[in-house]
C-alpha atoms as a PDB file:
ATOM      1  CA  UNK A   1     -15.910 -28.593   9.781  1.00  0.00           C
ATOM      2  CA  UNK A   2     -13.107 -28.856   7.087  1.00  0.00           C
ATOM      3  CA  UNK A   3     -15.827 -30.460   4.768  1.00  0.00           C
ATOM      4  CA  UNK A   4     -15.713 -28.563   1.650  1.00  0.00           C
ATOM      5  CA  UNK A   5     -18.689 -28.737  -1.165  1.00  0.00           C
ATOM      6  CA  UNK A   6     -16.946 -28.923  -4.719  1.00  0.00           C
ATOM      7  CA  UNK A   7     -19.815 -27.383  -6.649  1.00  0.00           C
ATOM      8  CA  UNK A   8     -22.618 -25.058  -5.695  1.00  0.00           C
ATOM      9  CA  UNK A   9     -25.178 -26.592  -4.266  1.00  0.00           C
ATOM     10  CA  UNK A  10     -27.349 -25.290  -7.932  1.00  0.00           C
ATOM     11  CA  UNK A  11     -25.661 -27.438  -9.826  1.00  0.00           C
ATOM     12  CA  UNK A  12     -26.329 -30.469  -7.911  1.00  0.00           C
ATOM     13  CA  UNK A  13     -29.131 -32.655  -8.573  1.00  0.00           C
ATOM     14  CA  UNK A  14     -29.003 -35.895  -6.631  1.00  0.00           C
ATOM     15  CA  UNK A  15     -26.863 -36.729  -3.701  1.00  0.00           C
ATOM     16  CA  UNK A  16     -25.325 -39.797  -2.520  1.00  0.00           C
ATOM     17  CA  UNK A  17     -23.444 -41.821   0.184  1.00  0.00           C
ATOM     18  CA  UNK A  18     -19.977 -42.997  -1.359  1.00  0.00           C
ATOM     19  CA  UNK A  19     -21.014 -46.757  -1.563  1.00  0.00           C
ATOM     20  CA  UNK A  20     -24.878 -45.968  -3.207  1.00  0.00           C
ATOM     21  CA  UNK A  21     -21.946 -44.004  -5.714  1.00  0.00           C
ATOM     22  CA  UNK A  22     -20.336 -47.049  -6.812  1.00  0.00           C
ATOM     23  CA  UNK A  23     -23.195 -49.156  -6.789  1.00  0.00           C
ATOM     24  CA  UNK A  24     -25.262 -46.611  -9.337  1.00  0.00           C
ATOM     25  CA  UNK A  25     -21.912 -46.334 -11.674  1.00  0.00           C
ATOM     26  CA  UNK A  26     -21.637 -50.330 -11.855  1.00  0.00           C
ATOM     27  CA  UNK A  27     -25.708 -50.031 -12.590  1.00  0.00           C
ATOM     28  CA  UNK A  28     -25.303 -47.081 -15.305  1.00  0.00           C
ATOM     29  CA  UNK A  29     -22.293 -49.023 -16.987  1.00  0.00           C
ATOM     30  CA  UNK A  30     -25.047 -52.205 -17.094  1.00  0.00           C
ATOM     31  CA  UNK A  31     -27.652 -50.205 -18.909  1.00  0.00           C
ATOM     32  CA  UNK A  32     -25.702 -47.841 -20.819  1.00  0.00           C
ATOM     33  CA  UNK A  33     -26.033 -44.717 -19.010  1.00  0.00           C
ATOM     34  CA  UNK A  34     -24.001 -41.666 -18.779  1.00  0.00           C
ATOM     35  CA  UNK A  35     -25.167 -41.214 -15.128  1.00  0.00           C
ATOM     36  CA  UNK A  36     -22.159 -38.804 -14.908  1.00  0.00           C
ATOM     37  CA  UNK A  37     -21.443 -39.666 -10.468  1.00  0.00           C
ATOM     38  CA  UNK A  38     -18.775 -36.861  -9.322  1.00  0.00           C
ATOM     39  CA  UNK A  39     -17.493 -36.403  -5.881  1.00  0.00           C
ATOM     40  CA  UNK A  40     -19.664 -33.654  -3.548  1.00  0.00           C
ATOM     41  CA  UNK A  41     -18.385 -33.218  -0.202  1.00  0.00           C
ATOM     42  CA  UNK A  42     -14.484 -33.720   0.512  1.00  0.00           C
ATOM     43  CA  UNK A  43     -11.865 -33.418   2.771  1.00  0.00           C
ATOM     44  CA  UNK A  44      -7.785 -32.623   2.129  1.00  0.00           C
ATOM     45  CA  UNK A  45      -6.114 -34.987   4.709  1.00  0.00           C
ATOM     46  CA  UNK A  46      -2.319 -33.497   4.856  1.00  0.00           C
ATOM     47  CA  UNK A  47      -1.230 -36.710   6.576  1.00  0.00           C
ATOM     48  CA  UNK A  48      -2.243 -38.351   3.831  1.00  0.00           C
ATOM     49  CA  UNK A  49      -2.353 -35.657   0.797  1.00  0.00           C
ATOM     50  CA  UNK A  50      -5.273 -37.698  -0.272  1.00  0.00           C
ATOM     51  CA  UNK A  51      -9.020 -36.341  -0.659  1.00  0.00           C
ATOM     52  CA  UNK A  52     -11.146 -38.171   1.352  1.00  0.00           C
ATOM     53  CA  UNK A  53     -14.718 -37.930  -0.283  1.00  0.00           C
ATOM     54  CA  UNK A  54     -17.075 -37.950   1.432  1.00  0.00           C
ATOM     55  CA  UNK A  55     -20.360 -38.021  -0.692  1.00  0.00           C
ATOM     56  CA  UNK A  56     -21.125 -37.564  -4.295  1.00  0.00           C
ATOM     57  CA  UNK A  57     -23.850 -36.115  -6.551  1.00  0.00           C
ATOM     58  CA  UNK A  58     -25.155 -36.835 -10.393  1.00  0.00           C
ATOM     59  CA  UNK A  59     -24.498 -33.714 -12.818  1.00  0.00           C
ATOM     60  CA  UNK A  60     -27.792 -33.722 -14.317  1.00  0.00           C
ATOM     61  CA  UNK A  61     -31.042 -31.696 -14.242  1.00  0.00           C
ATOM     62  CA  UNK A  62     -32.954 -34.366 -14.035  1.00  0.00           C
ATOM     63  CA  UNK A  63     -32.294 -38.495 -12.858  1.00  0.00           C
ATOM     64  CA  UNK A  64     -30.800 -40.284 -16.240  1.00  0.00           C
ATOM     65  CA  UNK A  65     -32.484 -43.555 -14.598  1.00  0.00           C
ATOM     66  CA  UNK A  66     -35.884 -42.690 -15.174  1.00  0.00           C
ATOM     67  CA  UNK A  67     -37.038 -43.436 -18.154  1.00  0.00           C
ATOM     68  CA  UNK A  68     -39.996 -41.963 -20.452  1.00  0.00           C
ATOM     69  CA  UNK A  69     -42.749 -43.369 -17.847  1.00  0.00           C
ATOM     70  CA  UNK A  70     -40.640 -41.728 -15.086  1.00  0.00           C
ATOM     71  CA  UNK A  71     -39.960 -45.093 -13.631  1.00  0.00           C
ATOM     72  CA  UNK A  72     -36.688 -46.005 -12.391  1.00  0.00           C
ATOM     73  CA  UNK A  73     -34.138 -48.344 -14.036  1.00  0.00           C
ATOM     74  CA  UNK A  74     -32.249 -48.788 -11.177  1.00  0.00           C
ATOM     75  CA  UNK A  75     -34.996 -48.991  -8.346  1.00  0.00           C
ATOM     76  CA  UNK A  76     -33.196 -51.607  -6.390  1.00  0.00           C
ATOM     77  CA  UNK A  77     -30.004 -49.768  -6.499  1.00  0.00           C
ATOM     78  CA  UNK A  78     -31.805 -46.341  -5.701  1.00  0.00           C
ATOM     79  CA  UNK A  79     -29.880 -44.418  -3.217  1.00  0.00           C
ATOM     80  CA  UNK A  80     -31.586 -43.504   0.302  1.00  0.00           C
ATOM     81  CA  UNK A  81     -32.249 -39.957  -1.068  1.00  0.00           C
ATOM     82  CA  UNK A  82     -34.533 -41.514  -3.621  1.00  0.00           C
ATOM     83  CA  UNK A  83     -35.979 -44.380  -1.105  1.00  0.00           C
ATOM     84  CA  UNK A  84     -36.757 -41.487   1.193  1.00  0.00           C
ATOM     85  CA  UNK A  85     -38.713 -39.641  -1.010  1.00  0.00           C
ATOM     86  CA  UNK A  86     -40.850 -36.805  -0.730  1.00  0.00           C
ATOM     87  CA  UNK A  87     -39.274 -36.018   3.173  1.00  0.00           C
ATOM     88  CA  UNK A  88     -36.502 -34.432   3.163  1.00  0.00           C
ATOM     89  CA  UNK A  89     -34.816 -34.567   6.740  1.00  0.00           C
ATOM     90  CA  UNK A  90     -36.095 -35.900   9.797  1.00  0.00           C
ATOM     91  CA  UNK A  91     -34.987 -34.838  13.751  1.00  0.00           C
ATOM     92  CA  UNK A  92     -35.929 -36.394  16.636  1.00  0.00           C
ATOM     93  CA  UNK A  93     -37.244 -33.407  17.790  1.00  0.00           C
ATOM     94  CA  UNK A  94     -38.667 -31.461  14.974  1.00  0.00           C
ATOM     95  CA  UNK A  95     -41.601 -32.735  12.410  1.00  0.00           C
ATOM     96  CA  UNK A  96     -40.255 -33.885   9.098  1.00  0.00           C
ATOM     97  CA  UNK A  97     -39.694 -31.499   5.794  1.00  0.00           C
ATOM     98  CA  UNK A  98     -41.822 -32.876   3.497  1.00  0.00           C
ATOM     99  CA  UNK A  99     -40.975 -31.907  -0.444  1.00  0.00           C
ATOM    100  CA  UNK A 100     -44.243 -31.102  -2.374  1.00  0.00           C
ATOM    101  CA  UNK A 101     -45.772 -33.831  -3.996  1.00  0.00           C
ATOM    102  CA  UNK A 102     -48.799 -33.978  -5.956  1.00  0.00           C
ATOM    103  CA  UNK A 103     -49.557 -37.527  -4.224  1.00  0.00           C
ATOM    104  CA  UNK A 104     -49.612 -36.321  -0.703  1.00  0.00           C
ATOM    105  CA  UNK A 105     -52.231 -33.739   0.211  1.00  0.00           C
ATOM    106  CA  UNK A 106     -51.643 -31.646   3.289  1.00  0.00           C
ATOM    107  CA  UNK A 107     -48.530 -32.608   4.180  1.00  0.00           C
ATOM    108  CA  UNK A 108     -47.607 -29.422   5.730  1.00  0.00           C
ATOM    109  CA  UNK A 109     -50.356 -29.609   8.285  1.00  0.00           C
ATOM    110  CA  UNK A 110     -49.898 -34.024   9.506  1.00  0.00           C
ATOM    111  CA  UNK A 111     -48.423 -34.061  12.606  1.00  0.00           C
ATOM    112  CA  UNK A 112     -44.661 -36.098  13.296  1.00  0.00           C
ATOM    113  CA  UNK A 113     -46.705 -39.064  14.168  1.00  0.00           C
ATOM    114  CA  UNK A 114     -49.160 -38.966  11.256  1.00  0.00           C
ATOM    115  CA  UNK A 115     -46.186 -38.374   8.806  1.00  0.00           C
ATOM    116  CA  UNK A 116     -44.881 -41.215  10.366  1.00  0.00           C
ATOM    117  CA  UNK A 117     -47.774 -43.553   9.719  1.00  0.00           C
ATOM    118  CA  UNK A 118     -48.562 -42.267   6.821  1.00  0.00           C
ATOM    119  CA  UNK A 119     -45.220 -42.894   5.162  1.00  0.00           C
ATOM    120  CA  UNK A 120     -44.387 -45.960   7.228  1.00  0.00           C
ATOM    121  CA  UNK A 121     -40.877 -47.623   5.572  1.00  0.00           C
ATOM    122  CA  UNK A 122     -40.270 -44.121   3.668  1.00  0.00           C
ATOM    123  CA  UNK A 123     -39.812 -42.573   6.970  1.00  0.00           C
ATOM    124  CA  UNK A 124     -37.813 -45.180   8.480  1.00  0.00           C
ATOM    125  CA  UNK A 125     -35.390 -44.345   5.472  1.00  0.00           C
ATOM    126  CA  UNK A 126     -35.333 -40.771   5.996  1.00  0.00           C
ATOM    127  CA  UNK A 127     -34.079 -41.313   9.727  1.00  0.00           C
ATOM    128  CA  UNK A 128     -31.285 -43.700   8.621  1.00  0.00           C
ATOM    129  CA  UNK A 129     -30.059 -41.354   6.227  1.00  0.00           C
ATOM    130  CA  UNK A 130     -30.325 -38.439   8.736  1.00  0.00           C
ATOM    131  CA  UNK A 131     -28.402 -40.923  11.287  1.00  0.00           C
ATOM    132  CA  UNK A 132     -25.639 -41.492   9.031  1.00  0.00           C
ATOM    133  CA  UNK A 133     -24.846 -37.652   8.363  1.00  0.00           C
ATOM    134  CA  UNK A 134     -25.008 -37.656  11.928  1.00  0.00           C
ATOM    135  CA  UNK A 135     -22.466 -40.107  12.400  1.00  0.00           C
ATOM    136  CA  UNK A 136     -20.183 -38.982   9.649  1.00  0.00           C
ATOM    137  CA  UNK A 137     -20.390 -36.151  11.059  1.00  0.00           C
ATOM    138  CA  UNK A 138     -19.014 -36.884  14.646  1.00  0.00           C
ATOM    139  CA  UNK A 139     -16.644 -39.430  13.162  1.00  0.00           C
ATOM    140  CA  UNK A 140     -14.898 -36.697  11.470  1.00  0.00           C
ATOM    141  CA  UNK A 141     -14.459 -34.603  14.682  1.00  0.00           C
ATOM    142  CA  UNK A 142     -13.208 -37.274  16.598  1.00  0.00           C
ATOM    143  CA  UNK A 143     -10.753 -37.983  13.398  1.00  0.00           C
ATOM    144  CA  UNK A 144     -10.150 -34.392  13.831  1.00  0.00           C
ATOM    145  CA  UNK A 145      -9.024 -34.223  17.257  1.00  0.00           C
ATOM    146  CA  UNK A 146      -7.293 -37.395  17.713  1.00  0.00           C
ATOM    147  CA  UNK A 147      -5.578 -36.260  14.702  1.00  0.00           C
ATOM    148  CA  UNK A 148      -5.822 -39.172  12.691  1.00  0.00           C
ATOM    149  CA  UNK A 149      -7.062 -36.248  10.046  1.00  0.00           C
ATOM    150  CA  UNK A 150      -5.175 -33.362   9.808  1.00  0.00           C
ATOM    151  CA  UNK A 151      -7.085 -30.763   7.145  1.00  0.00           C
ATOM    152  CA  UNK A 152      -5.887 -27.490   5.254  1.00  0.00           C
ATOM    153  CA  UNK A 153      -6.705 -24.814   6.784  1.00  0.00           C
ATOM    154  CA  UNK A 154      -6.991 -21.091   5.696  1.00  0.00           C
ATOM    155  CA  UNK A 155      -6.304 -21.965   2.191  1.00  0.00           C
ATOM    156  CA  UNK A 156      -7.714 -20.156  -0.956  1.00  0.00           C
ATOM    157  CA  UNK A 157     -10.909 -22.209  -2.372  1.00  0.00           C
ATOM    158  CA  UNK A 158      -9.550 -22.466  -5.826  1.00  0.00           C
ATOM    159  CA  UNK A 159      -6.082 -23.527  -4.584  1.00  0.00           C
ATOM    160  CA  UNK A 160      -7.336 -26.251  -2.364  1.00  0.00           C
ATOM    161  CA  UNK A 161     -10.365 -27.529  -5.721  1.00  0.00           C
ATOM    162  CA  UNK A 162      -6.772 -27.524  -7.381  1.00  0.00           C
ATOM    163  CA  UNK A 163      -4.657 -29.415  -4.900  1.00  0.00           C
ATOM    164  CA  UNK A 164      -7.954 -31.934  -4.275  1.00  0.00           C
ATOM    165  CA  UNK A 165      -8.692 -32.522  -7.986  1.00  0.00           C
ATOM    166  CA  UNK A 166      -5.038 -33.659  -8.200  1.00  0.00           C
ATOM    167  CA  UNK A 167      -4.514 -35.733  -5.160  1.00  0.00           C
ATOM    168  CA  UNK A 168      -5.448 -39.786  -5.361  1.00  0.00           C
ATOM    169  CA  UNK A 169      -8.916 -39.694  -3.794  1.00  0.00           C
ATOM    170  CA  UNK A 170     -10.432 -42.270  -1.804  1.00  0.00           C
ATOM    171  CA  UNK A 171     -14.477 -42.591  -0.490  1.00  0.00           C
ATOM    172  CA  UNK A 172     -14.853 -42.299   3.426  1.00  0.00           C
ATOM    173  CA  UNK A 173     -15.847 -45.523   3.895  1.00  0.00           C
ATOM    174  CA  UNK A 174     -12.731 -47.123   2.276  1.00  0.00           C
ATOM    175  CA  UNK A 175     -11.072 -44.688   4.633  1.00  0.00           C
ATOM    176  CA  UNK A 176     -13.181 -46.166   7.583  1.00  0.00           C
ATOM    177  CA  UNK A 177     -12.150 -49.613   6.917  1.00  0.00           C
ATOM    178  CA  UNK A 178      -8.841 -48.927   5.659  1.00  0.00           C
ATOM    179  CA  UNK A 179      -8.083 -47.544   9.418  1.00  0.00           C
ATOM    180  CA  UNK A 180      -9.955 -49.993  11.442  1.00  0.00           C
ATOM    181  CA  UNK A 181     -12.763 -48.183  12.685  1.00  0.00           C
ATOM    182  CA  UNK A 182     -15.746 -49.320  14.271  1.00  0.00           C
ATOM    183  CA  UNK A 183     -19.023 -48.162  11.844  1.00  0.00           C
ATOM    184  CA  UNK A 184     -22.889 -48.694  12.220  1.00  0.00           C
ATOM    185  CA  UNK A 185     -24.309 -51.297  11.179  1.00  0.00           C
ATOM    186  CA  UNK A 186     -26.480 -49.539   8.448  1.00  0.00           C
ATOM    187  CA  UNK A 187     -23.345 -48.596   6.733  1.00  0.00           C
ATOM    188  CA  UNK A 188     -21.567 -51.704   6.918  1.00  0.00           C
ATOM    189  CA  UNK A 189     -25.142 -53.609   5.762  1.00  0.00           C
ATOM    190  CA  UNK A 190     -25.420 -50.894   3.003  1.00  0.00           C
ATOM    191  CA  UNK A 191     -21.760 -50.480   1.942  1.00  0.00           C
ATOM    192  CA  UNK A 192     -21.089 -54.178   1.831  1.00  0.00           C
END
């Protein structure tokens, strides 16, 4: 996958989609915040020379939207990272990673089904996010071999951070619509 990450995964704190991106700046710019949104995961398209980006992450240690009660400022705009907390990923086949949380005892031992019940809309939010990376994921291989995309390949890392943090950038899903393409609902719902 010609997906590249633009900082180490350490430095990152909390990802997002590219619209939950935009919708967080336009909440941080409301309330004053330095929530300091950079792009994650890109792309080089060479038919293009644009970036195509295709998520993004906040620099901080910790979430500037919380404030001293750890309650969040921007709980409607929350991404689905947030709204699916504590599980991490969910497969159809495999049980769910759960993050440690002091609310939830035992996690590790609840079956698929009891995490399920047990975390009701949370989980429901954790599969739509997983289903989106899913079809991002496909949609760029099909991009990739009907060569709508055409990527760099074999390039030095530090060359290609260079050429991308030059280029014009533009999200995925302005991409997406931009070219027409068919997209989930979920994305259109959320993005829109």
């Amino acid at each position: 996958m010609p997906i590249i990450q633009l900082v180490p995964v350490e430095q990152m704190s909390l990802s997002m989609w590219d619209w939950e991106a935009k919708r967080l700046s336009k909440k941080a710019k409301e309330l004053g915040i330095n929530a300091d949104i950079k792009p994650f995961r890109a792309l080089y398209d060479l038919n293009t020379n644009k970036t195509i980006v295709m998520s993004y992450y906040m620099d901080h240690d910790s979430c500037p939207f919380l404030d001293e009660k750890n309650l969040c400022k921007a709980y409607n705009e929350r991404p689905l990272i947030c709204k699916q907390f504590p599980i991490q990923t969910v497969s159809l086949e495999e049980k769910p990673t759960v993050m440690k949380c002091p609310a939830i005892k035992d996690a590790e031992n609840m079956t698929k089904e009891e995490i399920s019940n047990y975390f009701k809309e949370i989980f429901d939010f954790a599969q739509k996010n997983d289903s989106l990376i899913e079809w991002q994921n496909k949609k760029i291989i099909e991009l990739l071999k009907n060569k709508k995309i055409r990527p760099i390949k074999d390039y030095p890392y530090n060359f290609l951070l260079k050429r991308m943090n030059n280029s014009e950038k533009i999200d995925f899903t302005e991409y997406i619509f931009e070219e027409k393409i068919t997209i989930p609902k979920e994305i259109e719902e959320e993005a829109n």
